[in-house]
Protein backbone atom coordinates (compact mmCIF):
# COMPACT_ATOMS: atom_id res chain seq x y z
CA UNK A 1 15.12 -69.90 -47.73
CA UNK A 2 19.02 -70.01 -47.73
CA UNK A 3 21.28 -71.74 -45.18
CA UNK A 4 24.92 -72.20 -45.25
CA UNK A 5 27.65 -71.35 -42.81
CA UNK A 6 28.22 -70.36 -39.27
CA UNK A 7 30.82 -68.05 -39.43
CA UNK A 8 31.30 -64.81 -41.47
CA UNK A 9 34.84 -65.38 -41.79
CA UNK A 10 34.63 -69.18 -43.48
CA UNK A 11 33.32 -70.80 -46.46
CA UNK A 12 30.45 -73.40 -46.16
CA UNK A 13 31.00 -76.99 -46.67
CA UNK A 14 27.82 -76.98 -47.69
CA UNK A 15 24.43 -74.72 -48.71
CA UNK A 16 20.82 -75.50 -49.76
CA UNK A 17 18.60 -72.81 -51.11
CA UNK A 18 15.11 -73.23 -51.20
CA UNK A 19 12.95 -71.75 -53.77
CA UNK A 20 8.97 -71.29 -54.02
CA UNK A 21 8.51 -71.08 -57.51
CA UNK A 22 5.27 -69.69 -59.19
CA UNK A 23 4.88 -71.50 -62.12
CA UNK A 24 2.63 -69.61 -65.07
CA UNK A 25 0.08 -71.64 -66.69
CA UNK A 26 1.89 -72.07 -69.81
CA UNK A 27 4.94 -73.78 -67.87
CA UNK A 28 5.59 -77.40 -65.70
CA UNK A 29 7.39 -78.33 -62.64
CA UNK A 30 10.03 -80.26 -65.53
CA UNK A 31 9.85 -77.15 -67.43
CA UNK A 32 10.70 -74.92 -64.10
CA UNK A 33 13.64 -77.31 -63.09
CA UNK A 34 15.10 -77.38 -66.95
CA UNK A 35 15.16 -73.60 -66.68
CA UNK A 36 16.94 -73.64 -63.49
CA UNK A 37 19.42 -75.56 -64.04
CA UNK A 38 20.53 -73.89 -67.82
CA UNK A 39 20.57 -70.38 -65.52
CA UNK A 40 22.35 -71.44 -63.04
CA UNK A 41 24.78 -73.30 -65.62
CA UNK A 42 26.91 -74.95 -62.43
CA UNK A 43 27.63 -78.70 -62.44
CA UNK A 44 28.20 -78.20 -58.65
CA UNK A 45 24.47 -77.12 -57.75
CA UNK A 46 22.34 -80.17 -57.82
CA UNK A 47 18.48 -78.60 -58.69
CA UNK A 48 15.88 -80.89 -57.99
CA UNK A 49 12.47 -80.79 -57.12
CA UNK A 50 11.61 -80.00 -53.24
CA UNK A 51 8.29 -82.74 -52.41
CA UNK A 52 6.75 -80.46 -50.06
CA UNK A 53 3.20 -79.97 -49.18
CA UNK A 54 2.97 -77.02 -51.74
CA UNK A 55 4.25 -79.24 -54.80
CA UNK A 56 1.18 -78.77 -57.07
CA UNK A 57 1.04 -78.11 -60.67
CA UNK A 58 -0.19 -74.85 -62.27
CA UNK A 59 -4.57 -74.69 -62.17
CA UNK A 60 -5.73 -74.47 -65.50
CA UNK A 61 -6.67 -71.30 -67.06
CA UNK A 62 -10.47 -70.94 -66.66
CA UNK A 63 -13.30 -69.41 -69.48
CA UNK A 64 -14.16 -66.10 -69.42
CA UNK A 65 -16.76 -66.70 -71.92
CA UNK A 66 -18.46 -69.50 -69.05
CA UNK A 67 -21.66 -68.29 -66.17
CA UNK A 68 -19.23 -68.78 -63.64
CA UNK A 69 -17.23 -65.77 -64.51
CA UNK A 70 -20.68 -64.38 -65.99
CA UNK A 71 -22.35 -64.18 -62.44
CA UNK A 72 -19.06 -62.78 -60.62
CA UNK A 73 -18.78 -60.06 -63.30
CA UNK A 74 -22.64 -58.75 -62.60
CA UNK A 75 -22.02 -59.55 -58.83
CA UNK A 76 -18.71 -56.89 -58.96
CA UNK A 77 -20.94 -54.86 -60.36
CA UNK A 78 -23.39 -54.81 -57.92
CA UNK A 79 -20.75 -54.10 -55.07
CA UNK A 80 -18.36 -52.13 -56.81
CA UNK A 81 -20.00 -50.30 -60.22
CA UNK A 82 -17.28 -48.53 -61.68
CA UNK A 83 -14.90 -51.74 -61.40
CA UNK A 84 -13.66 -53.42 -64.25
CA UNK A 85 -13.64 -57.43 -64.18
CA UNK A 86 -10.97 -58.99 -65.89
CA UNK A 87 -8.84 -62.07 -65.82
CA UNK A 88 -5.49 -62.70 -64.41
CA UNK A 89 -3.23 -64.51 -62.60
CA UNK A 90 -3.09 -64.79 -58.75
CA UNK A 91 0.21 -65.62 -57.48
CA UNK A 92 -0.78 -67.26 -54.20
CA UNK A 93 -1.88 -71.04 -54.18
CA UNK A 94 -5.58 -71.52 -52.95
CA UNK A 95 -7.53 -74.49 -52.44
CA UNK A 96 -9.05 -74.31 -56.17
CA UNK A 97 -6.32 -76.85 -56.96
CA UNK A 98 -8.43 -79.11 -55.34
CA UNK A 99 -11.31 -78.62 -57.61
CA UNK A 100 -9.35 -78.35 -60.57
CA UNK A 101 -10.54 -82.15 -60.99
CA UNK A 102 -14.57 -81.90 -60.44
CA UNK A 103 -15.20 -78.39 -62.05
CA UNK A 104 -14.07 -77.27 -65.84
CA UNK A 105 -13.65 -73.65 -64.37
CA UNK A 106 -12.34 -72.33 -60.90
CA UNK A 107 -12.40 -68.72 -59.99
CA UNK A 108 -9.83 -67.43 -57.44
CA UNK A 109 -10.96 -64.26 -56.77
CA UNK A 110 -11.64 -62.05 -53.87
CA UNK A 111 -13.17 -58.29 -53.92
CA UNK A 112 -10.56 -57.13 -51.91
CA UNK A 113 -9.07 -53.20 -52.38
CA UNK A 114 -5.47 -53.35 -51.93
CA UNK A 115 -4.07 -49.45 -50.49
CA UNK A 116 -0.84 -49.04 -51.05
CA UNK A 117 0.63 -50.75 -47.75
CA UNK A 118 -1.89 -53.48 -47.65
CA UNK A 119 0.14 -55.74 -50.25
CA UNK A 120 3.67 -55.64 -47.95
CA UNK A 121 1.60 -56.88 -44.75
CA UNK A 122 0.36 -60.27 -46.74
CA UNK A 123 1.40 -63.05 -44.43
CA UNK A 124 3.12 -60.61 -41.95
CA UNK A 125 3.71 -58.72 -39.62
CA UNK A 126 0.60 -56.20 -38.87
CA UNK A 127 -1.72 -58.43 -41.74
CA UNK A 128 -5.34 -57.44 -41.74
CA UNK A 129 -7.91 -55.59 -43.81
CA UNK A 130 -9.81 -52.61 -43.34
CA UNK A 131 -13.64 -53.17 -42.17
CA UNK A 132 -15.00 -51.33 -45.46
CA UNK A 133 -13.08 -53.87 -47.74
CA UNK A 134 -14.44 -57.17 -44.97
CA UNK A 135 -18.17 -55.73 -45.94
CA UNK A 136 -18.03 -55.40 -49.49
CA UNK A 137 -16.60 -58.93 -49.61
CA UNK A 138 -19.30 -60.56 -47.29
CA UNK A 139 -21.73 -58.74 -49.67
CA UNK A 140 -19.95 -59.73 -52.97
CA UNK A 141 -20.62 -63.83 -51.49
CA UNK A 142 -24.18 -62.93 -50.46
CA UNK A 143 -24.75 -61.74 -54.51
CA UNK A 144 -22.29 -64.53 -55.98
CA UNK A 145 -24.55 -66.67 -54.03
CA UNK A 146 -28.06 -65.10 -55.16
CA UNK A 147 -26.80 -64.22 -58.87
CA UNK A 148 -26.14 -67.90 -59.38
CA UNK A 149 -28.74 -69.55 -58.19
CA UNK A 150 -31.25 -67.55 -59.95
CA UNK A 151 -28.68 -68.26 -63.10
CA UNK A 152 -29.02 -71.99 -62.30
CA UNK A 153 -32.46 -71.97 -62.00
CA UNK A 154 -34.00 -69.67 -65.10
């Protein structure tokens, strides 16, 4: 988010810029700023952290070798049979940085086909999914659920 001026026709006195970084695994909130600052290489533009709700470190980077990822790899299957499971990064926050703290791995994932539209209406205008993609994810929880408890329990 940028404000500045009122006019078209006259310099600011003043401007903030706000910026919603995504900060890879590998990086830090100190190591964001640092980089910042030697980009923007201005002695004038104070960089500092924003202490917003959304302030949160990057979740660790979860086994792929662990059940967890196990049972949603044969529960994709199930649902979707020519899909290939894989890890990677999702770029919006979710509440597994909550969990971080009580579970060695958390899985943000969702079985959800993106079309080629679907990914400009995320949080706006027009947002919703198709009714196909809504089913397969209500069944991909129904055999997350099943697949790990019989997992837990053999």
């Amino acid at each position: 988010m940028i404000s500045g001026g009122i006019k078209e026709n006259v310099l600011p006195g003043q401007a903030h810029c706000l910026v919603n970084f995504r900060i890879l695994p590998s990086d830090s909130i100190d190591s964001v700023v640092v980089h910042a600052k030697k980009v923007l290489n201005d002695p004038d533009v104070d960089v500092s952290v924003y202490a917003g709700r959304f302030e949160s470190v990057p979740s660790p980077v979860s086994a792929t070798d662990a059940l967890g990822f196990d049972v949603i790899r044969q529960s994709v299957h199930e649902i979707l049979d020519d899909t290939i499971v894989a890890p990677g990064l999702v770029f919006a926050a979710t509440d597994s940085r909550y969990d971080a703290s009580i579970s060695e791995n958390t899985y943000r994932f969702i079985p959800y086909v993106f079309g080629k539209t679907d990914t400009d209406r995320i949080h706006g205008v027009d947002e919703r999914i198709a009714v196909e993609n809504f089913t397969k994810i209500i069944q991909f929880y129904v055999r997350v659920i099943r697949n790990g408890d019989f997992q837990f329990h053999c």
